[in-house]
N, C-alpha and C. Protein backbone atom coordinates (compact mmCIF):
# COMPACT_ATOMS: atom_id res chain seq x y z
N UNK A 1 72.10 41.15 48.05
CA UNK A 1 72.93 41.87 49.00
C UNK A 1 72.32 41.72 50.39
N UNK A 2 73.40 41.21 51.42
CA UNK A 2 72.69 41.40 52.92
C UNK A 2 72.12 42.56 53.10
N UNK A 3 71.51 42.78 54.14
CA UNK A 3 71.20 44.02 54.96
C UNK A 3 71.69 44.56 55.58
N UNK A 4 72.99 44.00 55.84
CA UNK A 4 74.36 44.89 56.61
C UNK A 4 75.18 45.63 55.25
N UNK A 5 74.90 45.08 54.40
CA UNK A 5 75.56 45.68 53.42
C UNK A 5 74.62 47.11 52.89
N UNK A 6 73.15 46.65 52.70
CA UNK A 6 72.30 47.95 52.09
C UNK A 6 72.27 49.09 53.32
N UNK A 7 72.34 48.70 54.85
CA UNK A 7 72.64 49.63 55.54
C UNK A 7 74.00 50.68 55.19
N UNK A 8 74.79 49.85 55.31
CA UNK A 8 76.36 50.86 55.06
C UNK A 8 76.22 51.40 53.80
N UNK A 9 75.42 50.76 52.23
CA UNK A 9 75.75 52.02 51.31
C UNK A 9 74.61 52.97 51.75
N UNK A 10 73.15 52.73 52.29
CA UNK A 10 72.73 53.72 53.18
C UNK A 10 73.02 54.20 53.65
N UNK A 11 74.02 54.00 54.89
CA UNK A 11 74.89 55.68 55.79
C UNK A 11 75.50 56.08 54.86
N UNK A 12 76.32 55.33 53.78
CA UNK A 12 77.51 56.39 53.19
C UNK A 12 76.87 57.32 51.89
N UNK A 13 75.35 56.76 51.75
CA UNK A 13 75.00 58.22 51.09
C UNK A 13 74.00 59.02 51.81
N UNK A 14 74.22 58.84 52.91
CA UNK A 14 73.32 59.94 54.08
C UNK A 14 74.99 60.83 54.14
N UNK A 15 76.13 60.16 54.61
CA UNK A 15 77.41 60.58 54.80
C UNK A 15 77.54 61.78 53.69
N UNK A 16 77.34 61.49 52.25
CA UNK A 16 77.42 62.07 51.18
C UNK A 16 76.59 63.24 51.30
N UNK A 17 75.72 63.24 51.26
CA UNK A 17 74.21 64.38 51.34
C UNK A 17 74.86 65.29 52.29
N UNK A 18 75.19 64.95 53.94
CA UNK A 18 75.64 65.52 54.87
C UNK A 18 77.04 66.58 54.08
N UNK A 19 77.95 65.52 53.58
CA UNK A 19 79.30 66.94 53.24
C UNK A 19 78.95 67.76 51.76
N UNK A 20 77.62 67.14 51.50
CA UNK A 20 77.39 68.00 50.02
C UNK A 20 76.74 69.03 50.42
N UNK A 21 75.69 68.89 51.73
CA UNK A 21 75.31 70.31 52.28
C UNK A 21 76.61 71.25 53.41
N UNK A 22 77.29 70.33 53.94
CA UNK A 22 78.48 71.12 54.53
C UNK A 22 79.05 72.22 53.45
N UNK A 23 79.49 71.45 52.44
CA UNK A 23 80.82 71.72 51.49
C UNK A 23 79.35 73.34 50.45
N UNK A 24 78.15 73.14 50.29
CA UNK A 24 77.42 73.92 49.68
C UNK A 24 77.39 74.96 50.49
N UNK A 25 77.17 75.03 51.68
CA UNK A 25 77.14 76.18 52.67
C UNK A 25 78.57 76.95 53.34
N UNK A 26 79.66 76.40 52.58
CA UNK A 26 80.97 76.90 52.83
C UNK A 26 81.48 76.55 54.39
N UNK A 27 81.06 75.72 54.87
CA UNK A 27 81.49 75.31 56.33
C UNK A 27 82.42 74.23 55.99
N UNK A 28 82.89 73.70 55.07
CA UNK A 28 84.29 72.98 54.49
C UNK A 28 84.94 73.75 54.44
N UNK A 29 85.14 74.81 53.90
CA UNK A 29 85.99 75.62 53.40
C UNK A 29 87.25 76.26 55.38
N UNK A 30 86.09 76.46 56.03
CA UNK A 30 86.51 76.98 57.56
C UNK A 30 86.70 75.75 58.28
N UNK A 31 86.58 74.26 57.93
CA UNK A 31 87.22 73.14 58.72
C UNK A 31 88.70 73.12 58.43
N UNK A 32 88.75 73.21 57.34
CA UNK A 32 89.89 72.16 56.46
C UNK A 32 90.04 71.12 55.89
N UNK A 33 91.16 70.44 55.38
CA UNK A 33 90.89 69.45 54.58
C UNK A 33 90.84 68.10 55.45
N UNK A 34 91.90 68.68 56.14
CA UNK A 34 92.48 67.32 57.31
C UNK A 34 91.83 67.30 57.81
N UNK A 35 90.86 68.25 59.07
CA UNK A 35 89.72 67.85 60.17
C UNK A 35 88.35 67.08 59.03
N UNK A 36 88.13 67.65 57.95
CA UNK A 36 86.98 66.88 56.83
C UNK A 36 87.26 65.33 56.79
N UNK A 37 88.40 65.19 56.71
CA UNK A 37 88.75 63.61 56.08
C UNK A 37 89.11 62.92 57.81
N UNK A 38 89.12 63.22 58.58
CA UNK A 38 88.97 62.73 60.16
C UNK A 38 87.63 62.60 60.08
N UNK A 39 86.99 63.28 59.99
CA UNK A 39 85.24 63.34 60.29
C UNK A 39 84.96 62.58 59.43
N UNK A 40 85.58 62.25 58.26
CA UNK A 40 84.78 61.13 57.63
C UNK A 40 84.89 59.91 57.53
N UNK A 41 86.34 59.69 58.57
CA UNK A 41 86.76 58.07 58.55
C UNK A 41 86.15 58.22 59.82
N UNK A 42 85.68 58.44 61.08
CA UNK A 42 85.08 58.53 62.02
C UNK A 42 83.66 57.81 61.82
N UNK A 43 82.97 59.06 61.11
CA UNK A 43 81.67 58.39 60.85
C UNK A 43 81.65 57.36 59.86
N UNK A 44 82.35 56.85 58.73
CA UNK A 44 82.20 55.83 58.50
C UNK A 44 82.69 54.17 59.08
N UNK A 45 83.43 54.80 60.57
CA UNK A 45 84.11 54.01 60.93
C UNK A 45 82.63 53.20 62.25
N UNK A 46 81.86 54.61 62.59
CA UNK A 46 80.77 54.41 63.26
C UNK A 46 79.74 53.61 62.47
N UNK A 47 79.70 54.16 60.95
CA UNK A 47 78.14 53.21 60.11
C UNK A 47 78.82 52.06 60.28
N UNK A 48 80.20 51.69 60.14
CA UNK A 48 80.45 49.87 59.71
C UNK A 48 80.04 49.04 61.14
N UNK A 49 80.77 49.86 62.48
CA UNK A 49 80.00 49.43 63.97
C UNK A 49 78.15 49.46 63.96
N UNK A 50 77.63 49.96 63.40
CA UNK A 50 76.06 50.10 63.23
C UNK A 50 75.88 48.70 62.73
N UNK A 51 75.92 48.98 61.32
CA UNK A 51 75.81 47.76 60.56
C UNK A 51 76.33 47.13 60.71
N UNK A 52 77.32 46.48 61.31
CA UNK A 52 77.93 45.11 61.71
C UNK A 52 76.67 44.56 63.38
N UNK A 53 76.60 45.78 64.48
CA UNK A 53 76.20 45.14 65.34
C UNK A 53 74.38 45.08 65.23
N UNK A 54 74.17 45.71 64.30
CA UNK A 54 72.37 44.99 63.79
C UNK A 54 72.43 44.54 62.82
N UNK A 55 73.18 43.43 62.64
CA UNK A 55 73.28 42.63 61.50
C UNK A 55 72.57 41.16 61.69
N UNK A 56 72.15 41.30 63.05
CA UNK A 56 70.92 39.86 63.68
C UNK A 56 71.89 38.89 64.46
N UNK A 57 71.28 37.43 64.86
CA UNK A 57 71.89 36.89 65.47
C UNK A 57 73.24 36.09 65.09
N UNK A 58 74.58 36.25 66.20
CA UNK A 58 76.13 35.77 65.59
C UNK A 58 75.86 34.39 65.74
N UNK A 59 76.54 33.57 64.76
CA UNK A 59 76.37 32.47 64.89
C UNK A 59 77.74 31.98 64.97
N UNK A 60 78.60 30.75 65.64
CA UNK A 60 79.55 30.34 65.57
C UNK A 60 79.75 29.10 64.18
N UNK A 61 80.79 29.30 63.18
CA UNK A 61 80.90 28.20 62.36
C UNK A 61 81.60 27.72 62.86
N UNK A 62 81.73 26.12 62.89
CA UNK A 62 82.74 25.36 63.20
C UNK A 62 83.01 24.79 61.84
């Protein structure tokens, strides 16, 4: 597996940990469902920009 790849399942189980302590401390419950699932295509929309732009040097294929 690249390292752009072990990064992103890295954020998305930091992502995980994060709404398992949200959702344990009842602060899911006072977002909602809809603002939860915004916040989470957000930040996973941010890990794939992470891991895509330290993914090392772009190379052009011809």
């Amino acid at each position: 597996m690249k390292w752009t790849g072990i990064y992103l399942v890295g954020y998305v189980i930091l992502m995980g940990g994060v709404l398992a302590a949200l959702w344990q401390l009842d602060v899911l419950e006072t977002v909602g469902t809809v603002w939860t699932a915004i916040g989470v295509i957000i930040a996973v929309g941010i890990g794939i920009m992470l891991a895509v732009s330290s993914s090392g040097t772009k190379e052009n294929v011809k």
